[in-house]
C-alpha atoms as a PDB file:
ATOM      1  CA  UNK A   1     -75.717-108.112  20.133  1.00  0.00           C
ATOM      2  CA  UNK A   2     -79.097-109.153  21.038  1.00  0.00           C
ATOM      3  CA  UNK A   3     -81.012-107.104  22.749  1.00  0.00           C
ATOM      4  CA  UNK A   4     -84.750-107.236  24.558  1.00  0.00           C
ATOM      5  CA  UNK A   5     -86.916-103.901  24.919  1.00  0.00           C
ATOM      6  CA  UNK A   6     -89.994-102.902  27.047  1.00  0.00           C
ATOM      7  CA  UNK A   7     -92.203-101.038  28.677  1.00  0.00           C
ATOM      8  CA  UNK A   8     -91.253 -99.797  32.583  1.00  0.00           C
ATOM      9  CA  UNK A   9     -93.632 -97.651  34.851  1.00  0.00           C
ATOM     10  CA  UNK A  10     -92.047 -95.653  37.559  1.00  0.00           C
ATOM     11  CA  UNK A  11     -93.999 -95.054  40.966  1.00  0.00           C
ATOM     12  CA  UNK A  12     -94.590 -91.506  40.046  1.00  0.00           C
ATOM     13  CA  UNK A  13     -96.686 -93.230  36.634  1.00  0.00           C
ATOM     14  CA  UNK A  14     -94.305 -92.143  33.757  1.00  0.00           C
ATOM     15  CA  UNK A  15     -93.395 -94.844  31.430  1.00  0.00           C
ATOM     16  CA  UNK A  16     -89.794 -95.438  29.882  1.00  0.00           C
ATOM     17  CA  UNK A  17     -88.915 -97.899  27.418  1.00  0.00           C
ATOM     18  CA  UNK A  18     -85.968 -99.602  28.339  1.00  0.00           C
ATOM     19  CA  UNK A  19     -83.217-101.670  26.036  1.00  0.00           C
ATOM     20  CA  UNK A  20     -81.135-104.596  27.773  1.00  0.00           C
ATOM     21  CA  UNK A  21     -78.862-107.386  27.229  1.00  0.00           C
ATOM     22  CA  UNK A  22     -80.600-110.805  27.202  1.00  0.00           C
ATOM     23  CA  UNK A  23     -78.278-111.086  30.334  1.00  0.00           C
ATOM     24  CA  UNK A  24     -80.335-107.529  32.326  1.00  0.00           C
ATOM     25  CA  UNK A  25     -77.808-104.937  31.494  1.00  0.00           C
ATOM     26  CA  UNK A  26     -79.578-101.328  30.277  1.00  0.00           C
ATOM     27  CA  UNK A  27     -77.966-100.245  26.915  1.00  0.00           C
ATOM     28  CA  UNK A  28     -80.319 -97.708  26.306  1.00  0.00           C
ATOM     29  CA  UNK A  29     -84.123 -95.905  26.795  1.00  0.00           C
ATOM     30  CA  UNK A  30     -86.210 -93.622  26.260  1.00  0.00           C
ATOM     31  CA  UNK A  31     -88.915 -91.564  28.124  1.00  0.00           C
ATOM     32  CA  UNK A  32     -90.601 -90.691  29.632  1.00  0.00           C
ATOM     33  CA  UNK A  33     -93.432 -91.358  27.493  1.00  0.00           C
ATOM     34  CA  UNK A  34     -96.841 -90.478  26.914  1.00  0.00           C
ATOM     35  CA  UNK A  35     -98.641 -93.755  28.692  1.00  0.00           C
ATOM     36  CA  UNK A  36    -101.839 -93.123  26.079  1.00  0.00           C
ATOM     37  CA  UNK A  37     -99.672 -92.900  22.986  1.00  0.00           C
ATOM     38  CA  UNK A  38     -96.927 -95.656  23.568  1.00  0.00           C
ATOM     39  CA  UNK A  39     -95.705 -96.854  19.830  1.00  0.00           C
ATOM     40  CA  UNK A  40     -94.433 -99.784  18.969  1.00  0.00           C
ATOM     41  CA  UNK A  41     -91.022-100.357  20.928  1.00  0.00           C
ATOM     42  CA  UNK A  42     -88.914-100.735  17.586  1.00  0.00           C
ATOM     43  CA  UNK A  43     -90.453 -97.006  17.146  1.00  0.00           C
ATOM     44  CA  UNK A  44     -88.024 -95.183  20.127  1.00  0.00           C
ATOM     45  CA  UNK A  45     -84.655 -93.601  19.754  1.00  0.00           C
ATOM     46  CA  UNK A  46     -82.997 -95.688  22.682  1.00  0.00           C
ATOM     47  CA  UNK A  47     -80.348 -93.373  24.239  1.00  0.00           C
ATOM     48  CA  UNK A  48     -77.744 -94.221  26.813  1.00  0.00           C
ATOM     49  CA  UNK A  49     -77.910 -90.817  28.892  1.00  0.00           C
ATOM     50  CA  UNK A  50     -80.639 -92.178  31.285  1.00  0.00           C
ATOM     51  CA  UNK A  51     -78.703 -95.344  31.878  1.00  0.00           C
ATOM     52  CA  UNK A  52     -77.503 -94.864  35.189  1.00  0.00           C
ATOM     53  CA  UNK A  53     -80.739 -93.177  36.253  1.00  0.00           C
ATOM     54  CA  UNK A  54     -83.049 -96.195  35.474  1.00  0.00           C
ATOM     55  CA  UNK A  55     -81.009 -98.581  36.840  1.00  0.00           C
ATOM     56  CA  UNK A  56     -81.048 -96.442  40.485  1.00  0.00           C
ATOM     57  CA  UNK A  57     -84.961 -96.831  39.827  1.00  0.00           C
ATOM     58  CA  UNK A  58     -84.592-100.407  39.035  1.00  0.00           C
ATOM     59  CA  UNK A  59     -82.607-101.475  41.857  1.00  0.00           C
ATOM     60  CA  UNK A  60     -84.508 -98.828  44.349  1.00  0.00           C
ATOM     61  CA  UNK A  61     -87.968-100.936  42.957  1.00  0.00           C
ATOM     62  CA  UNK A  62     -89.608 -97.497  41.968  1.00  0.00           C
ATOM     63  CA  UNK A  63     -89.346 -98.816  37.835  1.00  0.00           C
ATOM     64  CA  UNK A  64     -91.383-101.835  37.197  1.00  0.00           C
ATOM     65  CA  UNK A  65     -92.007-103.733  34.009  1.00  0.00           C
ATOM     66  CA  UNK A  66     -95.340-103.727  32.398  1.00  0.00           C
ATOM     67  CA  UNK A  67     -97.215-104.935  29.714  1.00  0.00           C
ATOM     68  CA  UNK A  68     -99.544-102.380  27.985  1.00  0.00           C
ATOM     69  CA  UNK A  69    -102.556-103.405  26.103  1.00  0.00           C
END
């Protein structure tokens, strides 16, 4: 299965990364995560105990994707 990871900020600032289909479904993340220390995203040990919890934030628009530089 393919699958697409990155970087999501909650309103509070904490960062997660998050693993998903290519069609939006969370398999997986990790986090939160120190937002001056982020690794590469092939670096994290995605888990699927926070699944349910960042898709609440997702769909409640308190998680948004971002692009670290």
């Amino acid at each position: 299965m393919k699958t697409i990871k990155g970087f999501w900020q909650h309103t509070n600032g904490k960062i997660y990364a998050v693993e998903s289909t290519t069609f939006g479904k969370i398999v997986g993340g990790a986090g939160p995560l120190d937002g001056d220390d982020l690794r590469d995203l092939e670096d994290y040990d995605y888990k699927p105990a926070i699944i349910e919890w960042l898709q609440e934030a997702i769909d409640g628009r308190k998680l948004r994707k971002i692009n670290p530089t």
